[in-house]
Protein backbone atom coordinates (compact mmCIF):
# COMPACT_ATOMS: atom_id res chain seq x y z
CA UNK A 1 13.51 51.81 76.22
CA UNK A 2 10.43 54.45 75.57
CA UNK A 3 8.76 54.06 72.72
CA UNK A 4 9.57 57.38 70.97
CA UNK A 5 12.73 57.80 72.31
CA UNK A 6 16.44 58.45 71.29
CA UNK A 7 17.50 55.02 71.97
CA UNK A 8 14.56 52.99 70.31
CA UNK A 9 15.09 55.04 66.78
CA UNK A 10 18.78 53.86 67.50
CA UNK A 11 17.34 50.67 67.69
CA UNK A 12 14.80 50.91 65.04
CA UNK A 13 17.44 52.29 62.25
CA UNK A 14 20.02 49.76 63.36
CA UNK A 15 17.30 47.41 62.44
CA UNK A 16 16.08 48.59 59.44
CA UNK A 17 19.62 48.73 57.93
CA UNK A 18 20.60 45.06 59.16
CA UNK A 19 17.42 44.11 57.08
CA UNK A 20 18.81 45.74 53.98
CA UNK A 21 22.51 44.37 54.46
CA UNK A 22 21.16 40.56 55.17
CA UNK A 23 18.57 40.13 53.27
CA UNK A 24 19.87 41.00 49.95
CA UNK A 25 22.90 38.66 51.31
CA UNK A 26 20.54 35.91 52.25
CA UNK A 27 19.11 35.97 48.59
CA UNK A 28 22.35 36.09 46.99
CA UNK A 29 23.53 32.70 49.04
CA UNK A 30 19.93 30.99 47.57
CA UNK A 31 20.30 31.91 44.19
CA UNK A 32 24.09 31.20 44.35
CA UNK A 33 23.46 27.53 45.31
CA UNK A 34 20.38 27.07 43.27
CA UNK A 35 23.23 27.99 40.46
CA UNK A 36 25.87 25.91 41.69
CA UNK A 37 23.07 23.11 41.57
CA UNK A 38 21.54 23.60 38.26
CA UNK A 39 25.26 24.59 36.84
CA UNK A 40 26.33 20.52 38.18
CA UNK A 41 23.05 19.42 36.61
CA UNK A 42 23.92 21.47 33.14
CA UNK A 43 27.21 19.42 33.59
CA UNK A 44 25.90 16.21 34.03
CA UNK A 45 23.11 16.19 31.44
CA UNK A 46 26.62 17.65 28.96
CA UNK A 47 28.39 14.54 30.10
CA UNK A 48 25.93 12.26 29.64
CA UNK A 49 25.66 13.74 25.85
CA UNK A 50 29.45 13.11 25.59
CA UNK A 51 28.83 9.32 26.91
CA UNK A 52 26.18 9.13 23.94
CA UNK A 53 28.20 10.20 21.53
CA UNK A 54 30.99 8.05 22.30
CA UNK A 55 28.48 4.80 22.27
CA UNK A 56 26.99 6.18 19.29
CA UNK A 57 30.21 6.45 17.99
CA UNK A 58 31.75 3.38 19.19
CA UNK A 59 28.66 1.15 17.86
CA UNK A 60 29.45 2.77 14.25
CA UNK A 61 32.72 1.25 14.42
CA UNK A 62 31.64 -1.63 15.64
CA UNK A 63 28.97 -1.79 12.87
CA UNK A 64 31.79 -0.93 10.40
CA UNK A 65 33.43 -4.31 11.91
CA UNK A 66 30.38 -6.46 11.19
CA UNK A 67 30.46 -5.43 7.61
CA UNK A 68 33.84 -6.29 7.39
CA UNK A 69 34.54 -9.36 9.27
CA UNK A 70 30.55 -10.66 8.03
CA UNK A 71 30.25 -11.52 12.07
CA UNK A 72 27.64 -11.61 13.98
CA UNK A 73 23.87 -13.09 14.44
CA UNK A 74 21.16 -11.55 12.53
CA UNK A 75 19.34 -10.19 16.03
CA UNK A 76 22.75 -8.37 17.19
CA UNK A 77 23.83 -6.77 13.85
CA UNK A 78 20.06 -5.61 13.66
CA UNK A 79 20.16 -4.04 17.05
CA UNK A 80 23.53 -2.63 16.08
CA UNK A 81 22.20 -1.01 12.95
CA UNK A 82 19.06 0.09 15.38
CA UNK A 83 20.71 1.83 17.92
CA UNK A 84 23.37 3.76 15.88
CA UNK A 85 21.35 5.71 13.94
CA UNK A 86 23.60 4.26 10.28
CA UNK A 87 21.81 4.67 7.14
CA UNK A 88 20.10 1.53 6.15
CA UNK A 89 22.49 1.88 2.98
CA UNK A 90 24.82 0.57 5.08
CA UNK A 91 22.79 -2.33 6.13
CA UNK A 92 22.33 -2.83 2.28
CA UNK A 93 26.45 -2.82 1.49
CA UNK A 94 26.96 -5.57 4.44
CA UNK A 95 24.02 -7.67 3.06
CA UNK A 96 25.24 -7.06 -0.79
CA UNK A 97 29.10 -8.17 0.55
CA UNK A 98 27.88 -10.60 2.88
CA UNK A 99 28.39 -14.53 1.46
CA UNK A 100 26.06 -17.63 2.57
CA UNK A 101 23.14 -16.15 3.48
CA UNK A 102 19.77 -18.05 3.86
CA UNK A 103 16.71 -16.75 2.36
CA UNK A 104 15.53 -16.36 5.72
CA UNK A 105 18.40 -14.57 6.74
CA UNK A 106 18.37 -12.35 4.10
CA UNK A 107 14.93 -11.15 5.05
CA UNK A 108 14.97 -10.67 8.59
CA UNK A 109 17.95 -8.35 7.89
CA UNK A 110 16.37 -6.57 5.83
CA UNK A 111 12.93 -6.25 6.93
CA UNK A 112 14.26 -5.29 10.18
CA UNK A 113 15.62 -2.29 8.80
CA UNK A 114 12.59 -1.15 8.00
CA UNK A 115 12.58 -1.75 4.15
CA UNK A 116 9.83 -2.60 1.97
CA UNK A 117 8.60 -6.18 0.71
CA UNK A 118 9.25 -4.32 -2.58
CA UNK A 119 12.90 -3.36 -1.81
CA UNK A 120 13.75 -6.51 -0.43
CA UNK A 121 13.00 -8.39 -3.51
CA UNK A 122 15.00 -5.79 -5.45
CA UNK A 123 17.78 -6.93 -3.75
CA UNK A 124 17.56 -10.29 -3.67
CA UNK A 125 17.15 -9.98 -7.52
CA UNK A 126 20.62 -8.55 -8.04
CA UNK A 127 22.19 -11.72 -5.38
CA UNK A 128 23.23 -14.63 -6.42
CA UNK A 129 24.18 -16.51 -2.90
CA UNK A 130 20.64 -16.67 -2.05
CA UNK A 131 18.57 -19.51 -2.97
CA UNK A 132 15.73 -18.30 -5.21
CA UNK A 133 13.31 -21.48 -4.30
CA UNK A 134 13.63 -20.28 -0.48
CA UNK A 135 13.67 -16.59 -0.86
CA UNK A 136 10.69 -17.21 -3.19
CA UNK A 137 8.86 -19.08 -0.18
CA UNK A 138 9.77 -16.49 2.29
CA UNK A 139 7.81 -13.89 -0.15
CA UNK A 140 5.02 -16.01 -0.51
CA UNK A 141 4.44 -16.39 3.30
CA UNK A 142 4.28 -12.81 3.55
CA UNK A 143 1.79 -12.47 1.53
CA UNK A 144 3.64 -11.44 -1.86
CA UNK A 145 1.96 -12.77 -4.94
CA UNK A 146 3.48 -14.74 -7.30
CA UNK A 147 2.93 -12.30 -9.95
CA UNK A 148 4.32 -9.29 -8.10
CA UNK A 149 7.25 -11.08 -7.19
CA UNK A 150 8.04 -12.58 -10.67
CA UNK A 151 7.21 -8.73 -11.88
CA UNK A 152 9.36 -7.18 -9.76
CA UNK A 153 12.22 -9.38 -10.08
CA UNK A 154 11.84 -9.77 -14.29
CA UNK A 155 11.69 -5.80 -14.58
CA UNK A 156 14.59 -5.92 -13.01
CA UNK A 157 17.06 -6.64 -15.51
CA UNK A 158 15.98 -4.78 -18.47
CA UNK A 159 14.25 -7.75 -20.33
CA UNK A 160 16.48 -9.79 -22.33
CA UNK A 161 15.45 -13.43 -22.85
CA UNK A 162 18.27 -14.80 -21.21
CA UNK A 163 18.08 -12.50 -17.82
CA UNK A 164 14.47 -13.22 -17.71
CA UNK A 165 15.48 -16.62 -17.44
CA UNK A 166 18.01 -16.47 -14.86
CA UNK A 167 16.55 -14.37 -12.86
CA UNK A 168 13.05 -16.45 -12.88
CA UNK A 169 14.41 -19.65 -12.02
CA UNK A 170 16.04 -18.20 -8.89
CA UNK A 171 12.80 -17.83 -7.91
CA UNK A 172 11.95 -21.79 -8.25
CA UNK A 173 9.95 -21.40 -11.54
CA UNK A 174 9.54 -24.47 -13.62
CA UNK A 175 11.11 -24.06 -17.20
CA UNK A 176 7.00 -24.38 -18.43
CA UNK A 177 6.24 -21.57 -16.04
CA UNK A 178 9.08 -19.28 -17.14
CA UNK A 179 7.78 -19.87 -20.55
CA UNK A 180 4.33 -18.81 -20.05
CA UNK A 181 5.21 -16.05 -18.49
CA UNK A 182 7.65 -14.51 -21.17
CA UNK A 183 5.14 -15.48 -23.57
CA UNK A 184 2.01 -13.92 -21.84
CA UNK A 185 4.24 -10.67 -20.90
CA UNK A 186 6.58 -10.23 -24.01
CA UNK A 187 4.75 -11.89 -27.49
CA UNK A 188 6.81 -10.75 -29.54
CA UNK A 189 10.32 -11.65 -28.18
CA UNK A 190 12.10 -14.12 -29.73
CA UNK A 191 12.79 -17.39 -27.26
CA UNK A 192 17.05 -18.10 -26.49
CA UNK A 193 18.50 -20.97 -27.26
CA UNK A 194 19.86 -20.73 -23.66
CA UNK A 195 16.39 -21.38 -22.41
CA UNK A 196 15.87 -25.39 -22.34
CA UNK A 197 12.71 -26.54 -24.57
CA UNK A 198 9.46 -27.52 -22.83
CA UNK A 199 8.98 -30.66 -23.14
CA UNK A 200 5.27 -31.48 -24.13
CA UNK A 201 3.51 -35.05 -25.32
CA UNK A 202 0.47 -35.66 -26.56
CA UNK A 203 -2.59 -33.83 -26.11
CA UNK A 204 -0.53 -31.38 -24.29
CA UNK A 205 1.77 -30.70 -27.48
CA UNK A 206 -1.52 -30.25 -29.57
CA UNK A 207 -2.94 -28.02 -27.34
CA UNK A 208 0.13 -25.93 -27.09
CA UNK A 209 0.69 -25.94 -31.10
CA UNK A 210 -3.06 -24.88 -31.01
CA UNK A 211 -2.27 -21.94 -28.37
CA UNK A 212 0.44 -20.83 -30.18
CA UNK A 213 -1.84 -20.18 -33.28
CA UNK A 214 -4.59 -18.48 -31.87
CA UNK A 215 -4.49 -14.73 -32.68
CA UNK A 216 -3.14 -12.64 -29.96
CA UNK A 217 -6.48 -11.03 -28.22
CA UNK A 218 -7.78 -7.63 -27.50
CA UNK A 219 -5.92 -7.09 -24.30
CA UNK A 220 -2.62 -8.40 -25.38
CA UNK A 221 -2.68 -11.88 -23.54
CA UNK A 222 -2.08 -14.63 -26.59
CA UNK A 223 -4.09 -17.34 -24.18
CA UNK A 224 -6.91 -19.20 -26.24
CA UNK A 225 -10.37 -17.60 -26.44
CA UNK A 226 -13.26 -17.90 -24.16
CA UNK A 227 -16.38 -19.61 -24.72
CA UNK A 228 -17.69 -16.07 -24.03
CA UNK A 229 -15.57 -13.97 -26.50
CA UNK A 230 -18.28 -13.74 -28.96
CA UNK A 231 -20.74 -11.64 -26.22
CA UNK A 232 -19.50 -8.24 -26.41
CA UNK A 233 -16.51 -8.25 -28.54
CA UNK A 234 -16.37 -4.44 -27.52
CA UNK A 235 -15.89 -5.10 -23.73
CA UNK A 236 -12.38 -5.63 -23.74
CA UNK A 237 -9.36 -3.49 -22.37
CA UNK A 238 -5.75 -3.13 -22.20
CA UNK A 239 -3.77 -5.01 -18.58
CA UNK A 240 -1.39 -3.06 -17.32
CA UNK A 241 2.65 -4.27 -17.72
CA UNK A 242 3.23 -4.25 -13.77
CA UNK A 243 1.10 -3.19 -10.77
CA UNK A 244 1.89 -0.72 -8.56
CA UNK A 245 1.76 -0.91 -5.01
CA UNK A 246 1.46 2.54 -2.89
CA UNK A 247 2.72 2.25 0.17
CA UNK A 248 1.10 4.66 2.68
CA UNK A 249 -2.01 5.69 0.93
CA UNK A 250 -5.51 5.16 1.13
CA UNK A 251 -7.68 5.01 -1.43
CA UNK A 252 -11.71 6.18 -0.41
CA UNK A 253 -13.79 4.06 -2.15
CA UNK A 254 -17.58 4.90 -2.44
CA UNK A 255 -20.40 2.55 -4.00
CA UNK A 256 -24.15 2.81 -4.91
CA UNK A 257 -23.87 6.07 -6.83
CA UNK A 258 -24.43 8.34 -8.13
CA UNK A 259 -26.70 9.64 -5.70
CA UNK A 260 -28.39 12.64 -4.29
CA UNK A 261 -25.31 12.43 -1.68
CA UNK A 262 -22.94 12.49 -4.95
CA UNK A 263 -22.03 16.61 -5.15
CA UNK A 264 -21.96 16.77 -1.40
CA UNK A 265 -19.09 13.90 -1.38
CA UNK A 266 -17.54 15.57 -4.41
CA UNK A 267 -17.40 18.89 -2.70
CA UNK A 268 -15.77 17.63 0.39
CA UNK A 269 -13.20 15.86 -1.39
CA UNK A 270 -12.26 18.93 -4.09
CA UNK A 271 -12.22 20.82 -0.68
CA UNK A 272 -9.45 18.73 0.46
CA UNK A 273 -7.48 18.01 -2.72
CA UNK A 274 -7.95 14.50 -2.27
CA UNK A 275 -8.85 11.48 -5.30
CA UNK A 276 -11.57 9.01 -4.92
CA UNK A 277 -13.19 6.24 -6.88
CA UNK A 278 -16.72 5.51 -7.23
CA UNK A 279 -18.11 2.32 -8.34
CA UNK A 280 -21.40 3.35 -9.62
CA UNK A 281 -24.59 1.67 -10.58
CA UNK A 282 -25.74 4.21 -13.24
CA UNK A 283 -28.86 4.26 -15.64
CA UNK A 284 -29.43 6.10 -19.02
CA UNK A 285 -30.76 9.42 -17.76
CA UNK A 286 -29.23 12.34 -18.27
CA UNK A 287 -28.91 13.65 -14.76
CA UNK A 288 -27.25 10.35 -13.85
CA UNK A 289 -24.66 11.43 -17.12
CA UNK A 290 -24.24 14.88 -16.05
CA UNK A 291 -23.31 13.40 -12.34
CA UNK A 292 -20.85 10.77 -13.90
CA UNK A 293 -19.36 13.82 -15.71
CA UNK A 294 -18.58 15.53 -12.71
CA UNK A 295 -17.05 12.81 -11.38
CA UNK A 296 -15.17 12.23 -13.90
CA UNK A 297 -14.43 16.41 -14.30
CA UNK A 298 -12.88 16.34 -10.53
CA UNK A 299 -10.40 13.83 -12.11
CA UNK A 300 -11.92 10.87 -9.66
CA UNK A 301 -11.73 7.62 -11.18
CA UNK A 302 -15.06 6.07 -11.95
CA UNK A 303 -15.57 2.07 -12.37
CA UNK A 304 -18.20 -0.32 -12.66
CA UNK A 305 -20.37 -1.78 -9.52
CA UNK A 306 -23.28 -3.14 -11.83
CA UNK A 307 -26.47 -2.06 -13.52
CA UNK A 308 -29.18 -3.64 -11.78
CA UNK A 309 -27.43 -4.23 -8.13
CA UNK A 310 -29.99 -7.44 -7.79
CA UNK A 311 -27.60 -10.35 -6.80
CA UNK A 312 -29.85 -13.13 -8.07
CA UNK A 313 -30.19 -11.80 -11.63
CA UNK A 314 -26.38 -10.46 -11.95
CA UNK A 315 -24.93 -14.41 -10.61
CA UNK A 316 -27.10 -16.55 -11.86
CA UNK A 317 -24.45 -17.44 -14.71
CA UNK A 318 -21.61 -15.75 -16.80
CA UNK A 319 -23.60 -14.70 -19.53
CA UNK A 320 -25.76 -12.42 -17.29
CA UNK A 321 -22.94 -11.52 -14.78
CA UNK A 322 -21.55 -10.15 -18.63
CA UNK A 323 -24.58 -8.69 -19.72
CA UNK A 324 -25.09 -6.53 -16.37
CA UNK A 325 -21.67 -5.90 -16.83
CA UNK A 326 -22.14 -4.35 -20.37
CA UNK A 327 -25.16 -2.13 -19.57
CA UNK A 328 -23.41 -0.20 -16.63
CA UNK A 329 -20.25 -0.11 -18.93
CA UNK A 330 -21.70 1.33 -21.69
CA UNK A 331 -23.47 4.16 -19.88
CA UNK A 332 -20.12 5.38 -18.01
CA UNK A 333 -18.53 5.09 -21.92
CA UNK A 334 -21.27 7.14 -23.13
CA UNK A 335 -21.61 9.71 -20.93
CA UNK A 336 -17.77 10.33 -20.10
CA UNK A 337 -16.35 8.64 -23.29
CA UNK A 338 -14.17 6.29 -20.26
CA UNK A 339 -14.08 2.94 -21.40
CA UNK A 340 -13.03 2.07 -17.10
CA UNK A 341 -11.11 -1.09 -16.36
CA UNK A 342 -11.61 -1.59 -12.94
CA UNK A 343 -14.81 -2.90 -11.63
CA UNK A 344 -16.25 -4.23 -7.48
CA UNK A 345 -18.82 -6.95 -7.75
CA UNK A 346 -21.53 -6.21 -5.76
CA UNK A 347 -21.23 -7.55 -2.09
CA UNK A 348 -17.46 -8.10 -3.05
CA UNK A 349 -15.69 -10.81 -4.98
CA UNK A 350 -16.66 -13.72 -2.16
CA UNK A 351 -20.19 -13.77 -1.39
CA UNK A 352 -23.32 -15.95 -1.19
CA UNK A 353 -25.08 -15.37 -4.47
CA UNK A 354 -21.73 -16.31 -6.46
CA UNK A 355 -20.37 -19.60 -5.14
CA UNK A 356 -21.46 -21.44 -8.45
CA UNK A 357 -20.33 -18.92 -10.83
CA UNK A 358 -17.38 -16.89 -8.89
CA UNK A 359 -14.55 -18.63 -10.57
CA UNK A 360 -15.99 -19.05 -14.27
CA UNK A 361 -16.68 -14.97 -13.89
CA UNK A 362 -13.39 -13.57 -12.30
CA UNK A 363 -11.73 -16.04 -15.42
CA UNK A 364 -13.94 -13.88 -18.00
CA UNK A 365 -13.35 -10.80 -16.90
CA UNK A 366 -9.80 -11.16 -16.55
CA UNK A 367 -9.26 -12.50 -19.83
CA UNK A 368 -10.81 -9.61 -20.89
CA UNK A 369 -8.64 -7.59 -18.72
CA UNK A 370 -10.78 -5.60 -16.54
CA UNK A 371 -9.31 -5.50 -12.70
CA UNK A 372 -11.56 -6.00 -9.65
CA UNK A 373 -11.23 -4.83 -6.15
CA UNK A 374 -12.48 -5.85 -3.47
CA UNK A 375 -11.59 -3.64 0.37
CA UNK A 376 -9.54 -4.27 3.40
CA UNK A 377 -10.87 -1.45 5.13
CA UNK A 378 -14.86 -1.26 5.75
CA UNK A 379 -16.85 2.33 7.06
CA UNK A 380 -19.83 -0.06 8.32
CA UNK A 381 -21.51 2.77 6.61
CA UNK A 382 -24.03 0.26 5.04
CA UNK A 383 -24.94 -1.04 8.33
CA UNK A 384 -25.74 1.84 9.83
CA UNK A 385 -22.38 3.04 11.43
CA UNK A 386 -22.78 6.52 13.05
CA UNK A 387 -20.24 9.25 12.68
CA UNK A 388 -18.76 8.48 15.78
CA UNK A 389 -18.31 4.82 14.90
CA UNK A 390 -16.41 5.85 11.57
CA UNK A 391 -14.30 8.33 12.57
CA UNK A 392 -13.21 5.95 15.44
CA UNK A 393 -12.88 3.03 13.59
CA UNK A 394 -11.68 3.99 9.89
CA UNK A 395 -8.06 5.82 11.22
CA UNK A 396 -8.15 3.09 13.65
CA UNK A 397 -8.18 0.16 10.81
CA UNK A 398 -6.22 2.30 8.07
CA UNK A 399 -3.51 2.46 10.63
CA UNK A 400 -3.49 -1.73 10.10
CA UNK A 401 -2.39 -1.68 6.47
CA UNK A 402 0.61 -0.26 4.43
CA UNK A 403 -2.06 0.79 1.70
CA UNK A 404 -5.58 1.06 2.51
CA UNK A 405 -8.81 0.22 0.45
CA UNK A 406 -11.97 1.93 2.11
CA UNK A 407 -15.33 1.08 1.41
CA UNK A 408 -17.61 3.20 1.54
CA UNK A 409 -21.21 4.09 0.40
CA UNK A 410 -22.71 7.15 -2.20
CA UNK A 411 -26.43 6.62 -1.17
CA UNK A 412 -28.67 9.81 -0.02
CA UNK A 413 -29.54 7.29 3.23
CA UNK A 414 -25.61 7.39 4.31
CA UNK A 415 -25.51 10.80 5.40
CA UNK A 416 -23.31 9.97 7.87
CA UNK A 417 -20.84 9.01 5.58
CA UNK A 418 -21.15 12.40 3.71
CA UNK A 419 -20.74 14.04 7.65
CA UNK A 420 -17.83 12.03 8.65
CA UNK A 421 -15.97 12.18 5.25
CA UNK A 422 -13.92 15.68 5.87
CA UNK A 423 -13.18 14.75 9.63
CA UNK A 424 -11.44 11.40 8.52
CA UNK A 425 -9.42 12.88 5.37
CA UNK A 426 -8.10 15.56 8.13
CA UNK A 427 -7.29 12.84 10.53
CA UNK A 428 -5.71 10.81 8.05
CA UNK A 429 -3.34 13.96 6.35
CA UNK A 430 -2.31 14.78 9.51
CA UNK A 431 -1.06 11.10 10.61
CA UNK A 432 0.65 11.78 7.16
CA UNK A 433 -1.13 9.74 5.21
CA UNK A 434 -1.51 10.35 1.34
CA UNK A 435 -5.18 9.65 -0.59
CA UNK A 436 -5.20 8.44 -4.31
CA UNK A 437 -7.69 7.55 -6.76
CA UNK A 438 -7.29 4.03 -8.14
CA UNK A 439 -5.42 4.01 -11.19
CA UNK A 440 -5.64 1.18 -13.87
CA UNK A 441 -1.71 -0.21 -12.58
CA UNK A 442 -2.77 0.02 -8.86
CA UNK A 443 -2.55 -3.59 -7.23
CA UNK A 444 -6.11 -4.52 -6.48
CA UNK A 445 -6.77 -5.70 -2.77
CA UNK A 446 -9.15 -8.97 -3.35
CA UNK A 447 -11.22 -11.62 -1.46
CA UNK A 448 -10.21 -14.46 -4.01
CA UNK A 449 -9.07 -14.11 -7.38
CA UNK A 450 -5.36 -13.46 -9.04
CA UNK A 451 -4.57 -11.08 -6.28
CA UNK A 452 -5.53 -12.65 -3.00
């Protein structure tokens, strides 16, 4: 065959025309199996959703049957609950039907369903199969003070005499106890003759008859008077009925100030929307007044770190722990007209320079009402922390804790702090954490003291 002839364009459009008629063909058989593959795959991955409906499904009803029959260990029905995606309401209705639970019991099953400490004892306030000494233990290992749980459970029920009483011994207090604490919280209730007398001898009888006719003091508490409630009879403010504890929120705490750093920190945090406290150690000049202002202005709350900051001066005894105390007190009054309740001792509530006088001071101050906090989270500003350091470790260590107390520094040295501030609010809001300001009914974190 000649190139050019007759026969090879025969040949050559014969060709050219198989090429069109097969190739087309030969794509059509690919793409027709790739779709008969991906079409069984579409089918598979719809049966498997079928099978997971039907378990899903299935483990509701079995669910359904726990709560019924009250069967099952406390792992299983938790892994029941787990897996089927029920409302933990449901949880709650088999726990509130549920007979002869242990304390223990009672909060595994419900811790496990991821509710709070605080919702737990809600619960267990309104049963009355669990044993209040035990469930009053389990609390207590986890950390639960004994005031927040006898709060919790006492608000409960409205506030006669008589559920106050109930509901209090369930959690193992003594009749003297239960006393006290009606006394201390309500003054001016009137005691049931359900509640059993307290039986006092002695020099304890005199001492109580002596109690009981003290007058009731400045901050509502009707316990005798100091042997320091003569200094100061100003310093004295109101405790709050019940704490409140915020779960998921962090509260940016910043110490030293005010300080040439002071505006820069306040515009970071207006520029986020976010609340702060500052524990200041102010003096009587008016651009330290203008600065507590502002702070005050930007609706931060502003309490009381000391006057001097000198350690050996402010713990060498009560008297001059309360006349530091006073000065720095005083100035925030008088420039903001905030008469602040909440206070950090400087280096925190546990530290060298107070071992003699700790106790004798956090009983003063209490008395008198004020509220100290202390931190669970620390910047390591003060140390010399560099930016990366903090915005490593602060998300890192608020991550740790259901509610998060950060210490930090306002001192024109920690410009790091001031650098790192609006990188770790960002970090934090968008791990959806909230920020607060710490109000005089938030429950202080502490070192030692009434809330450790």
């Amino acid at each position: 065959m000649r190139f050019g002839s007759v026969e090879f364009f025969k040949v050559l459009i014969k060709s050219v025309l198989a090429i069109l008629f097969f190739v087309p063909l030969a794509a059509a058989v690919v793409f027709g199996v790739f779709f008969v593959k991906n079409n069984a795959q579409l089918s598979e991955v719809n049966e498997k959703l079928k099978v997971a409906e039907e378990e899903n499904r299935r483990l509701s009803l079995v669910a359904d049957a726990f709560s019924k029959d009250q069967a099952g260990t406390i792992e299983g029905f938790s892994e029941i609950f787990a897996r089927s995606g029920l409302a933990y309401s449901e949880l709650v209705a088999f726990v509130n039907e549920k007979n002869e639970l242990s304390a223990q019991e009672l909060y595994d099953i419900l811790s496990k369903s991821g509710m709070t400490d605080r919702e737990i004892i809600m619960i267990a306030a309104a049963k009355n199969t669990v044993s209040g000494e035990g469930f009053y233990e389990i609390m207590s290992k986890n950390g639960i003070s004994d005031k927040d749980i006898v709060a919790i459970i006492a608000n409960k029920n409205g506030g006669t005499i008589d559920e106050y009483y109930e509901i209090l011994k369930q959690c193992g207090l003594s009749d003297e106890d239960i006393v006290a604490y009606i006394n201390k919280k309500n003054p001016n209730m009137s005691v049931s003759s359900n509640i059993p007398p307290v039986s006092t001898s002695g020099s304890e009888s005199s001492e109580s008859s002596s109690s009981t006719e003290s007058p009731e003091q400045p901050n509502g508490s009707n316990e005798p008077q100091g042997q320091y409630s003569a200094l100061y009879e100003d310093m004295y403010v109101s405790e709050p009925a019940e704490y409140v504890r915020e779960e998921n929120t962090v509260y940016l705490t910043f110490d030293d100030g005010p300080s040439g750093s002071t505006y820069s920190i306040l515009s970071y945090l207006r520029k986020a929307g976010v609340k702060a406290t500052f524990f200041v150690v102010p003096d009587r000049s008016e651009e330290c007044a203008a600065t507590l202002r502002a702070i005050a202005a930007d609706g931060h709350a502003i309490g009381v770190h000391s006057a001097s900051h000198v350690y050996t001066d402010i713990y060498e005894s009560v008297e001059a722990f309360l006349g530091d105390f006073y000065e720095a007190w005083d100035i925030i009054r008088d420039a903001t007209g905030i008469s602040t309740e909440i206070f950090r001792f400087p280096g925190g509530s546990n530290n060298d320079y107070n071992v003699d006088t700790r106790e004798a001071i956090i009983a003063e101050m209490t008395w008198r009402g004020f509220r100290f906090y202390d931190w669970n989270v620390d910047s390591y500003d003060v140390d010399g922390a560099t930016w990366t350091q903090m915005y490593n470790s602060i998300p890192s260590d608020v991550r740790d804790h259901s509610r998060s107390i950060v210490l930090m520094h306002d001192a024109t040295v920690r410009q790091n702090t001031v650098l790192v501030l609006e990188d770790v609010i960002k970090v934090l809001l968008d791990e959806g954490y909230k920020f607060d300001k710490i109000n005089s009914d938030t429950q202080p974190v502490q070192f030692v003291g009434p809330f450790a």
